[in-house]
PDB file of N, CA and C in Angstrom:
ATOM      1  N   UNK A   1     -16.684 -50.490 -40.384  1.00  0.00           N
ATOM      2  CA  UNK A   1     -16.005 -51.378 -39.452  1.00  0.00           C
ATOM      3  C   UNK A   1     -16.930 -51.602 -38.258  1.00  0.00           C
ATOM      4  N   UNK A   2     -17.157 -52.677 -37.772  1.00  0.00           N
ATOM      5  CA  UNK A   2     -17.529 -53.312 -36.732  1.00  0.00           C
ATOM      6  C   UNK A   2     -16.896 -53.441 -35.159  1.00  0.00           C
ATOM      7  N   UNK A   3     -17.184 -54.096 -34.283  1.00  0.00           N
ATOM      8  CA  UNK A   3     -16.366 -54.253 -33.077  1.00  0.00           C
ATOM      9  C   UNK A   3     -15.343 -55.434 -33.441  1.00  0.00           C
ATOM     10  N   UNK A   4     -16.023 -56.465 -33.963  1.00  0.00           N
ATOM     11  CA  UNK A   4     -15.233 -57.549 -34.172  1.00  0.00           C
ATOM     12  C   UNK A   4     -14.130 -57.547 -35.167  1.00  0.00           C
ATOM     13  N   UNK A   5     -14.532 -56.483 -36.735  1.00  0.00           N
ATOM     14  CA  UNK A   5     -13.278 -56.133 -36.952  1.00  0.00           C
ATOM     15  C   UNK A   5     -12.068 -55.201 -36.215  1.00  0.00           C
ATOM     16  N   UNK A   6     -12.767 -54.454 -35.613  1.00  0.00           N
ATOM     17  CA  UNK A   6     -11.547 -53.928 -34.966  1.00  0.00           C
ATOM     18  C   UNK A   6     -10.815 -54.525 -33.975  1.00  0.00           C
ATOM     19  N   UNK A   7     -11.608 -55.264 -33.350  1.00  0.00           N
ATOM     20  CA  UNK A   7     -10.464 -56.188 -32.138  1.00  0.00           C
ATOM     21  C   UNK A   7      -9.633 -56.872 -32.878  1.00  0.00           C
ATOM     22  N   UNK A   8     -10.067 -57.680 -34.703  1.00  0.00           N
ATOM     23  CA  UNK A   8      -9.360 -58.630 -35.080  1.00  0.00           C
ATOM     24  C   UNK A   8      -8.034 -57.796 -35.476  1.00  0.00           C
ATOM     25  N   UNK A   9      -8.476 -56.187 -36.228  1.00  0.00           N
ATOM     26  CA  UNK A   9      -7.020 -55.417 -36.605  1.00  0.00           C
ATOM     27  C   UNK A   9      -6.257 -55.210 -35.082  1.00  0.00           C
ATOM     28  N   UNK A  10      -6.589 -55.044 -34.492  1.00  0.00           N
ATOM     29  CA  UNK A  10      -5.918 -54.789 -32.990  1.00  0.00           C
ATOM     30  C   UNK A  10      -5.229 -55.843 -32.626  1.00  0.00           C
ATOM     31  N   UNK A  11      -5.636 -57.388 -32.596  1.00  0.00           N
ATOM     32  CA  UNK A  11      -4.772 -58.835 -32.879  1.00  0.00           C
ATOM     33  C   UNK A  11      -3.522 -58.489 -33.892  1.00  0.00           C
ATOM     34  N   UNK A  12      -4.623 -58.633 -35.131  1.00  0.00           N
ATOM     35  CA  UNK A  12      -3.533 -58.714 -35.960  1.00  0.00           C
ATOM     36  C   UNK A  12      -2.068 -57.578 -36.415  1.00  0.00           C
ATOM     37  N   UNK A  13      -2.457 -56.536 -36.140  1.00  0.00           N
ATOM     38  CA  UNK A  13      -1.444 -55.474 -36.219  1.00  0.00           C
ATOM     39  C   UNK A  13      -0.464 -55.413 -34.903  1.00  0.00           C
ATOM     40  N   UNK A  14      -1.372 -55.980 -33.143  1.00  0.00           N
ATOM     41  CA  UNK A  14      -0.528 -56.470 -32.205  1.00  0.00           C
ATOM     42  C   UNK A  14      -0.622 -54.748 -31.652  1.00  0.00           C
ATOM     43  N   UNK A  15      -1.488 -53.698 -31.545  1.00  0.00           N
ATOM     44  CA  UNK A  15      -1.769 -52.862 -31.299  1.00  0.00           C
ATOM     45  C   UNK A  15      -1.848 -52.909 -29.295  1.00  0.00           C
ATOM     46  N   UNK A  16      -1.379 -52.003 -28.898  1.00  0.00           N
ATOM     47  CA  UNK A  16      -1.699 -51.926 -27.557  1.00  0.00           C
ATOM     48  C   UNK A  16      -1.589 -50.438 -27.219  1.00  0.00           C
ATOM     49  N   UNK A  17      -2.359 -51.214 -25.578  1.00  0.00           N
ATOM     50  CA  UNK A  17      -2.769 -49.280 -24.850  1.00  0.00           C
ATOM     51  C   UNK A  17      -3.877 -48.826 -25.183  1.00  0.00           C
ATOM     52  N   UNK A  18      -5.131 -49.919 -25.182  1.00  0.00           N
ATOM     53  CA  UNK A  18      -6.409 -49.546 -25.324  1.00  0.00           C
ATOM     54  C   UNK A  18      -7.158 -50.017 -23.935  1.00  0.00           C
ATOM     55  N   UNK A  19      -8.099 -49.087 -24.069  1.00  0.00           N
ATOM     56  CA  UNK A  19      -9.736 -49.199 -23.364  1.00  0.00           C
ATOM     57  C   UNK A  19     -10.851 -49.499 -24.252  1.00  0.00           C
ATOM     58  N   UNK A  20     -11.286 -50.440 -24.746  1.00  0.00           N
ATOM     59  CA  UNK A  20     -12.572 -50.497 -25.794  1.00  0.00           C
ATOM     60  C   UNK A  20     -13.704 -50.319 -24.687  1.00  0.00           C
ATOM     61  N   UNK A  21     -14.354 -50.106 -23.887  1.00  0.00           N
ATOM     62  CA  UNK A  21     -15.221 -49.721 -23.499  1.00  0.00           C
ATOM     63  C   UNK A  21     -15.305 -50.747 -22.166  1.00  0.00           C
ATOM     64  N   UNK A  22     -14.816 -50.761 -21.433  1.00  0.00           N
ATOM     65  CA  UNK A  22     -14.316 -51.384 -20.316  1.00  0.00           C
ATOM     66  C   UNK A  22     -14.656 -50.212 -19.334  1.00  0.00           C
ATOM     67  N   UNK A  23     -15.561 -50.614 -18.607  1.00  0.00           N
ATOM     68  CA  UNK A  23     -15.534 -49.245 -17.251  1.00  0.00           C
ATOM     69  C   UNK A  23     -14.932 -49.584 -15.604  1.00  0.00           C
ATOM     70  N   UNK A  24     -13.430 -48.628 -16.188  1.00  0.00           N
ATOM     71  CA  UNK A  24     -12.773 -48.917 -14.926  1.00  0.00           C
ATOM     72  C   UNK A  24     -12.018 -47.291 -15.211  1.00  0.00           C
ATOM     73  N   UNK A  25     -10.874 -47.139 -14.223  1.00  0.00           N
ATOM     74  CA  UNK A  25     -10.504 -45.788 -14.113  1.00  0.00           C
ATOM     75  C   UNK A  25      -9.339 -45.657 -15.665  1.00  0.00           C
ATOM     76  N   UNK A  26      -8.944 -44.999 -15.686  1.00  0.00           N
ATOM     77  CA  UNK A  26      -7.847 -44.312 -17.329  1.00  0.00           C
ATOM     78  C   UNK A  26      -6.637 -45.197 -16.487  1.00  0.00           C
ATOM     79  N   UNK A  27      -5.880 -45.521 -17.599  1.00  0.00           N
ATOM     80  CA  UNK A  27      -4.421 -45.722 -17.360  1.00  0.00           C
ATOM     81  C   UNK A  27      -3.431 -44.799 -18.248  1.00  0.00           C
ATOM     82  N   UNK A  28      -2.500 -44.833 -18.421  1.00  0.00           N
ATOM     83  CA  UNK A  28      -1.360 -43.619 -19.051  1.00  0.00           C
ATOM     84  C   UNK A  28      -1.212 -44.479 -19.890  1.00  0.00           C
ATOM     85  N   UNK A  29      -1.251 -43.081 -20.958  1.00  0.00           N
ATOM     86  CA  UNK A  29      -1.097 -43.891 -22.580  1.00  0.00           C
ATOM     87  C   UNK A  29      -1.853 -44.654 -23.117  1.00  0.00           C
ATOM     88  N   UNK A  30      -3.002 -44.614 -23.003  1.00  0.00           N
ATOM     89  CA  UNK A  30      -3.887 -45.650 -23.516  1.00  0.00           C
ATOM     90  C   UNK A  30      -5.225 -44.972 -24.590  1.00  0.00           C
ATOM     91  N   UNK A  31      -5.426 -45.240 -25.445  1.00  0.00           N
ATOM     92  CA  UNK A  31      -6.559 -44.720 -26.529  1.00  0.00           C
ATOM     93  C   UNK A  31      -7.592 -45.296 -25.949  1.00  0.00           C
ATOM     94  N   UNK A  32      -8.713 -44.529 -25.950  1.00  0.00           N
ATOM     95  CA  UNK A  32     -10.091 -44.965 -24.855  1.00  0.00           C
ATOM     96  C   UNK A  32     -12.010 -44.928 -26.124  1.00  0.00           C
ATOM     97  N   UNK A  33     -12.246 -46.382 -26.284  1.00  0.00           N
ATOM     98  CA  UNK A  33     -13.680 -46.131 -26.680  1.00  0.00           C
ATOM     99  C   UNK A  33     -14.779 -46.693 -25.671  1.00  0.00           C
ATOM    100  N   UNK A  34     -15.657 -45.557 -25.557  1.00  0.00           N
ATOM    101  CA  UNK A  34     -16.725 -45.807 -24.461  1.00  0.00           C
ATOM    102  C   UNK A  34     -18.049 -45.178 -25.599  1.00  0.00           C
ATOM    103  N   UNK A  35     -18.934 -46.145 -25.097  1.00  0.00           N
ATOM    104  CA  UNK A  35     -20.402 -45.812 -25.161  1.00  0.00           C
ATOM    105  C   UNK A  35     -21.162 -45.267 -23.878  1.00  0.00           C
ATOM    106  N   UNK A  36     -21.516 -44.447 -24.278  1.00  0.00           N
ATOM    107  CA  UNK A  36     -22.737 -43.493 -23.430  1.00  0.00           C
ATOM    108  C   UNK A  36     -24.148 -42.969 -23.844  1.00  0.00           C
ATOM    109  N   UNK A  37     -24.802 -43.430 -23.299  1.00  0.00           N
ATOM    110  CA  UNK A  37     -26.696 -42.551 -23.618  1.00  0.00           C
ATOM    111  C   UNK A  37     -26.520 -42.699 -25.402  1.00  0.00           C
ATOM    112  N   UNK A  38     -26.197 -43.740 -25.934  1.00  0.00           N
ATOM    113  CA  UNK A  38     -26.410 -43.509 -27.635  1.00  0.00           C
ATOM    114  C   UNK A  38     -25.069 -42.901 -28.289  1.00  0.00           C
ATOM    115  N   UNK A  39     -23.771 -42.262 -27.687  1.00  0.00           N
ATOM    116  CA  UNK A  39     -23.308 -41.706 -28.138  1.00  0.00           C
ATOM    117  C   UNK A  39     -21.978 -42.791 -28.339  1.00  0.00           C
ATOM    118  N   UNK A  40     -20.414 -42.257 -28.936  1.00  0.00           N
ATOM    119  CA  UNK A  40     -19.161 -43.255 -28.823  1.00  0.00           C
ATOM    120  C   UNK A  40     -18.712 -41.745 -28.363  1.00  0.00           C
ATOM    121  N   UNK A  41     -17.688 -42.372 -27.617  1.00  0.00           N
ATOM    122  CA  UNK A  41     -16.609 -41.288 -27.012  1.00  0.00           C
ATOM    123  C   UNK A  41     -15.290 -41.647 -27.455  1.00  0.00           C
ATOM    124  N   UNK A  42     -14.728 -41.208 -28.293  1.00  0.00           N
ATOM    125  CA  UNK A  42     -12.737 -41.359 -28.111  1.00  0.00           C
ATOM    126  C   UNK A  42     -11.984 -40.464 -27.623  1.00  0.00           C
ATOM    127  N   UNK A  43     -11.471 -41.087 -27.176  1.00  0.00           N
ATOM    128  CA  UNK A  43     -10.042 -39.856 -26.490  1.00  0.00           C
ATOM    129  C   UNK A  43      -8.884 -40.626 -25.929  1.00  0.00           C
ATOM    130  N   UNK A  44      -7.781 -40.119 -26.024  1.00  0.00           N
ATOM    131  CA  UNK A  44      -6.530 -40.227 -25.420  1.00  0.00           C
ATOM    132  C   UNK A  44      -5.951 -40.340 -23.963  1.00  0.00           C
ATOM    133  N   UNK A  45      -5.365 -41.084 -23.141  1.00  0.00           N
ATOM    134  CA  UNK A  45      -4.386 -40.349 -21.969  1.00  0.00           C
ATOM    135  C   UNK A  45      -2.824 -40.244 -22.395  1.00  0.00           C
ATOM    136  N   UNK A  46      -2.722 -39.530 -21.395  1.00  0.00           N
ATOM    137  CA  UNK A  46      -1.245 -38.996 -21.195  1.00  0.00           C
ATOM    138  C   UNK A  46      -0.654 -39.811 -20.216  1.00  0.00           C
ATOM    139  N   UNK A  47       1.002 -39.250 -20.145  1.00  0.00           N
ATOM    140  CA  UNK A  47       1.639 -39.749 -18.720  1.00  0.00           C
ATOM    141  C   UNK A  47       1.024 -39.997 -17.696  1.00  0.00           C
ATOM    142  N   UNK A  48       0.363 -39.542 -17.182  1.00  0.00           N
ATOM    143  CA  UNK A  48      -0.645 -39.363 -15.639  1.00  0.00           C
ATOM    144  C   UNK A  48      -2.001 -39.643 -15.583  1.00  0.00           C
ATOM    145  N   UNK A  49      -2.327 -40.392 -16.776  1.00  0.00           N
ATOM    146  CA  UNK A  49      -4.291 -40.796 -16.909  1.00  0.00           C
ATOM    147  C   UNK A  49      -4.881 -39.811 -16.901  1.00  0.00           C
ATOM    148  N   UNK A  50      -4.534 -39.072 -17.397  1.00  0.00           N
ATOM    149  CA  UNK A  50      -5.303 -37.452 -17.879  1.00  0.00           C
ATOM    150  C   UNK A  50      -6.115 -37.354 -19.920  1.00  0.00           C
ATOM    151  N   UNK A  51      -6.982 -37.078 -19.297  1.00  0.00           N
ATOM    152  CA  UNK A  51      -7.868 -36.965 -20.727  1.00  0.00           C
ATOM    153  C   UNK A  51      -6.667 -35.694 -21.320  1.00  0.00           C
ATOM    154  N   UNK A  52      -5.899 -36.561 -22.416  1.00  0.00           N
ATOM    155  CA  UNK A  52      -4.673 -35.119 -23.050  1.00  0.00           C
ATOM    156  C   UNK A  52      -6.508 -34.149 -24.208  1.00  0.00           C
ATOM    157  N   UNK A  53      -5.599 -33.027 -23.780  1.00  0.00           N
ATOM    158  CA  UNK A  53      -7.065 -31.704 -24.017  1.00  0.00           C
ATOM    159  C   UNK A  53      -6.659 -31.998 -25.530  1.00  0.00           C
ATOM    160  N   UNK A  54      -7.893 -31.443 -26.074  1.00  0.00           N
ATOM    161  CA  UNK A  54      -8.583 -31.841 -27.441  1.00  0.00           C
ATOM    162  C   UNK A  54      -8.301 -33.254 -27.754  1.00  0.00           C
ATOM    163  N   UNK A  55      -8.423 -33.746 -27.260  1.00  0.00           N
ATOM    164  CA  UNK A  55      -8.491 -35.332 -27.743  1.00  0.00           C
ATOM    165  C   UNK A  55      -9.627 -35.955 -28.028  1.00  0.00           C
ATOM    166  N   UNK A  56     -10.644 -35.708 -27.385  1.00  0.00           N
ATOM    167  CA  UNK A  56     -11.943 -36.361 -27.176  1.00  0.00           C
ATOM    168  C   UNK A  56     -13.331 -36.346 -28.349  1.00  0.00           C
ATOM    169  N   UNK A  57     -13.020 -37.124 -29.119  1.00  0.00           N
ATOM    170  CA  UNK A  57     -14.190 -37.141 -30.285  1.00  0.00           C
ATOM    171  C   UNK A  57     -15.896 -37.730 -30.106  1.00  0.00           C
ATOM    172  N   UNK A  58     -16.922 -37.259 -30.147  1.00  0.00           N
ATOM    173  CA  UNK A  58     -18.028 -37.717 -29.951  1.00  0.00           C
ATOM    174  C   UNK A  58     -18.599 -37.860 -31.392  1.00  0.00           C
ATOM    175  N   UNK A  59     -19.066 -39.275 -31.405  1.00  0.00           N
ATOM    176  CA  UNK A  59     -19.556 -39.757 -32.170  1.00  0.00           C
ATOM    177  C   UNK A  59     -21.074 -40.557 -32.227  1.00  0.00           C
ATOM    178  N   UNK A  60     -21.967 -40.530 -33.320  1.00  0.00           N
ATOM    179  CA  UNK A  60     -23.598 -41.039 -33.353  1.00  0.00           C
ATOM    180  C   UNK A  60     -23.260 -42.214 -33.875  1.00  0.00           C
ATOM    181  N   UNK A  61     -22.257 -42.613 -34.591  1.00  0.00           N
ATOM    182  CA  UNK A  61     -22.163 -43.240 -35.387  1.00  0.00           C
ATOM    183  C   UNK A  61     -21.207 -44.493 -35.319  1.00  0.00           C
ATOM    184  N   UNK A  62     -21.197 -45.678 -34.857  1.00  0.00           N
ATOM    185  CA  UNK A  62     -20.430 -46.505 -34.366  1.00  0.00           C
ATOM    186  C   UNK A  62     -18.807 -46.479 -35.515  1.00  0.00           C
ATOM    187  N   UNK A  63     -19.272 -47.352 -36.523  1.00  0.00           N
ATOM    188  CA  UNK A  63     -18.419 -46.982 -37.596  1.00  0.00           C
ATOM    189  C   UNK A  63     -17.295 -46.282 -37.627  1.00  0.00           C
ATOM    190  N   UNK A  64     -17.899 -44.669 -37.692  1.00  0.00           N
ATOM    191  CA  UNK A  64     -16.856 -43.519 -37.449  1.00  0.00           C
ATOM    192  C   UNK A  64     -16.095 -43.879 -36.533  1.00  0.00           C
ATOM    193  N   UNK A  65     -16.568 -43.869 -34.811  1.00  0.00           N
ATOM    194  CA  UNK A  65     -16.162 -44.035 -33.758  1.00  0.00           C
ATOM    195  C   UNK A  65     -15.197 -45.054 -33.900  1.00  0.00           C
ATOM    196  N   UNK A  66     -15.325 -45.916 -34.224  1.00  0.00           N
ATOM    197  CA  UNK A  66     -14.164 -47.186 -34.400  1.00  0.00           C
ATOM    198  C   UNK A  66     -13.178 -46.970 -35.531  1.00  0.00           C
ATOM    199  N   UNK A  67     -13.595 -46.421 -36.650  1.00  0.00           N
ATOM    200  CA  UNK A  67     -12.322 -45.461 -37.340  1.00  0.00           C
ATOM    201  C   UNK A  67     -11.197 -44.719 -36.525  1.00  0.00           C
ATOM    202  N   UNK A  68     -11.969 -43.867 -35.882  1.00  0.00           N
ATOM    203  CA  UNK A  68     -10.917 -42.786 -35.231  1.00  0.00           C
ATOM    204  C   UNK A  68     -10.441 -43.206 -33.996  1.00  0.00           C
ATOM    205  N   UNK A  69     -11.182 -44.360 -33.515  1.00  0.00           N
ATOM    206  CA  UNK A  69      -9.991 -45.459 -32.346  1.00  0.00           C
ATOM    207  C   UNK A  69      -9.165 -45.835 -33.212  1.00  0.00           C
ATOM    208  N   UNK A  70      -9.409 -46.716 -34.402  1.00  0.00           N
ATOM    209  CA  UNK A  70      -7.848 -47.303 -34.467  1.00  0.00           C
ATOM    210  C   UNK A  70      -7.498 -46.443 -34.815  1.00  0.00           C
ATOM    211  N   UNK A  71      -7.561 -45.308 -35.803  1.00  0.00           N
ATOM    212  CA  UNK A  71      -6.700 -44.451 -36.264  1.00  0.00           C
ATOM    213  C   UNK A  71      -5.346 -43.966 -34.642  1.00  0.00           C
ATOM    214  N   UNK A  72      -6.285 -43.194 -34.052  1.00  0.00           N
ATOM    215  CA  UNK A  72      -5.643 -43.080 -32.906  1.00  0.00           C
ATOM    216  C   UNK A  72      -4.585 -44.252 -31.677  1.00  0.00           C
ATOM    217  N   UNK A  73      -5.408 -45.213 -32.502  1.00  0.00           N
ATOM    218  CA  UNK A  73      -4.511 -46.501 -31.414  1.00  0.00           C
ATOM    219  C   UNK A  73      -3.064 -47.150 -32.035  1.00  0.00           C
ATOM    220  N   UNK A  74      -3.621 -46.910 -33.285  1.00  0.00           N
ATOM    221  CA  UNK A  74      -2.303 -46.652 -34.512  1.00  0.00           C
ATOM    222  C   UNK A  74      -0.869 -45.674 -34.288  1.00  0.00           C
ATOM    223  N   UNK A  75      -1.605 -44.429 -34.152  1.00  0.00           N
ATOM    224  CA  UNK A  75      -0.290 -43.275 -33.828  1.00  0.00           C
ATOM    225  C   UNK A  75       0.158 -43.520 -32.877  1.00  0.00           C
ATOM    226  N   UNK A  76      -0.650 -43.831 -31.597  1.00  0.00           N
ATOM    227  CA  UNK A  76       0.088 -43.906 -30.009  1.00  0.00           C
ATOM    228  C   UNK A  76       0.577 -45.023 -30.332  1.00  0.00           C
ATOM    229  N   UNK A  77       0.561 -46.325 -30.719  1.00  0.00           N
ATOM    230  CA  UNK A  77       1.660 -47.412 -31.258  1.00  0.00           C
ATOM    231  C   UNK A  77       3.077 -46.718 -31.954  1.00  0.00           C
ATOM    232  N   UNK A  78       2.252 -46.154 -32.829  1.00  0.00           N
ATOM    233  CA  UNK A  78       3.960 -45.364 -33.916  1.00  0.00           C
ATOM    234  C   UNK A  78       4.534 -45.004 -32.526  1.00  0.00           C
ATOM    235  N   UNK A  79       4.572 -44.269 -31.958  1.00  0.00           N
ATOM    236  CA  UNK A  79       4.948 -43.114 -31.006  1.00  0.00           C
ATOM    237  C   UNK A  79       5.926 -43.896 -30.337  1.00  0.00           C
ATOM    238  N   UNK A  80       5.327 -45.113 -29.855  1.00  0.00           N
ATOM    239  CA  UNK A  80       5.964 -46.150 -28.667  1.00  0.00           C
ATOM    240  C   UNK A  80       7.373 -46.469 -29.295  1.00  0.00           C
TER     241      UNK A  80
END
């Protein structure tokens, strides 16, 4: 998976409560992908824009990294 497929599943499934790599501060409830120095970062917030603990996956590999966003942007949807 790509960037462009994933924004299009994120359209089309109507997915919300993301950060795709937007650098601004956390909001509550929101699934978060950031690039850094070569790396992908995912992770979660909570009620209060708090990185929820063990959430945070580092990834080399774009692909992966965009797997385990939607995966994750998926459940926090179920949840809602």
């Amino acid at each position: 998976m790509n960037i462009k497929e994933a924004i299009k599943m994120i359209q089309d499934e109507k997915l919300q409560g993301y950060n795709m790599n937007e650098r601004k501060d956390d909001r509550e409830n929101e699934v978060v992908l950031m690039r850094e120095n070569d790396k992908w970062i995912v992770y979660a917030t909570d009620e209060r824009a708090s990185k929820v603990t063990n959430s945070q996956d580092i990834y080399l590999d774009e692909e992966e990294a965009l797997d385990d966003f939607i995966d994750k942007l998926r459940a926090f949807n179920r949840l809602r």
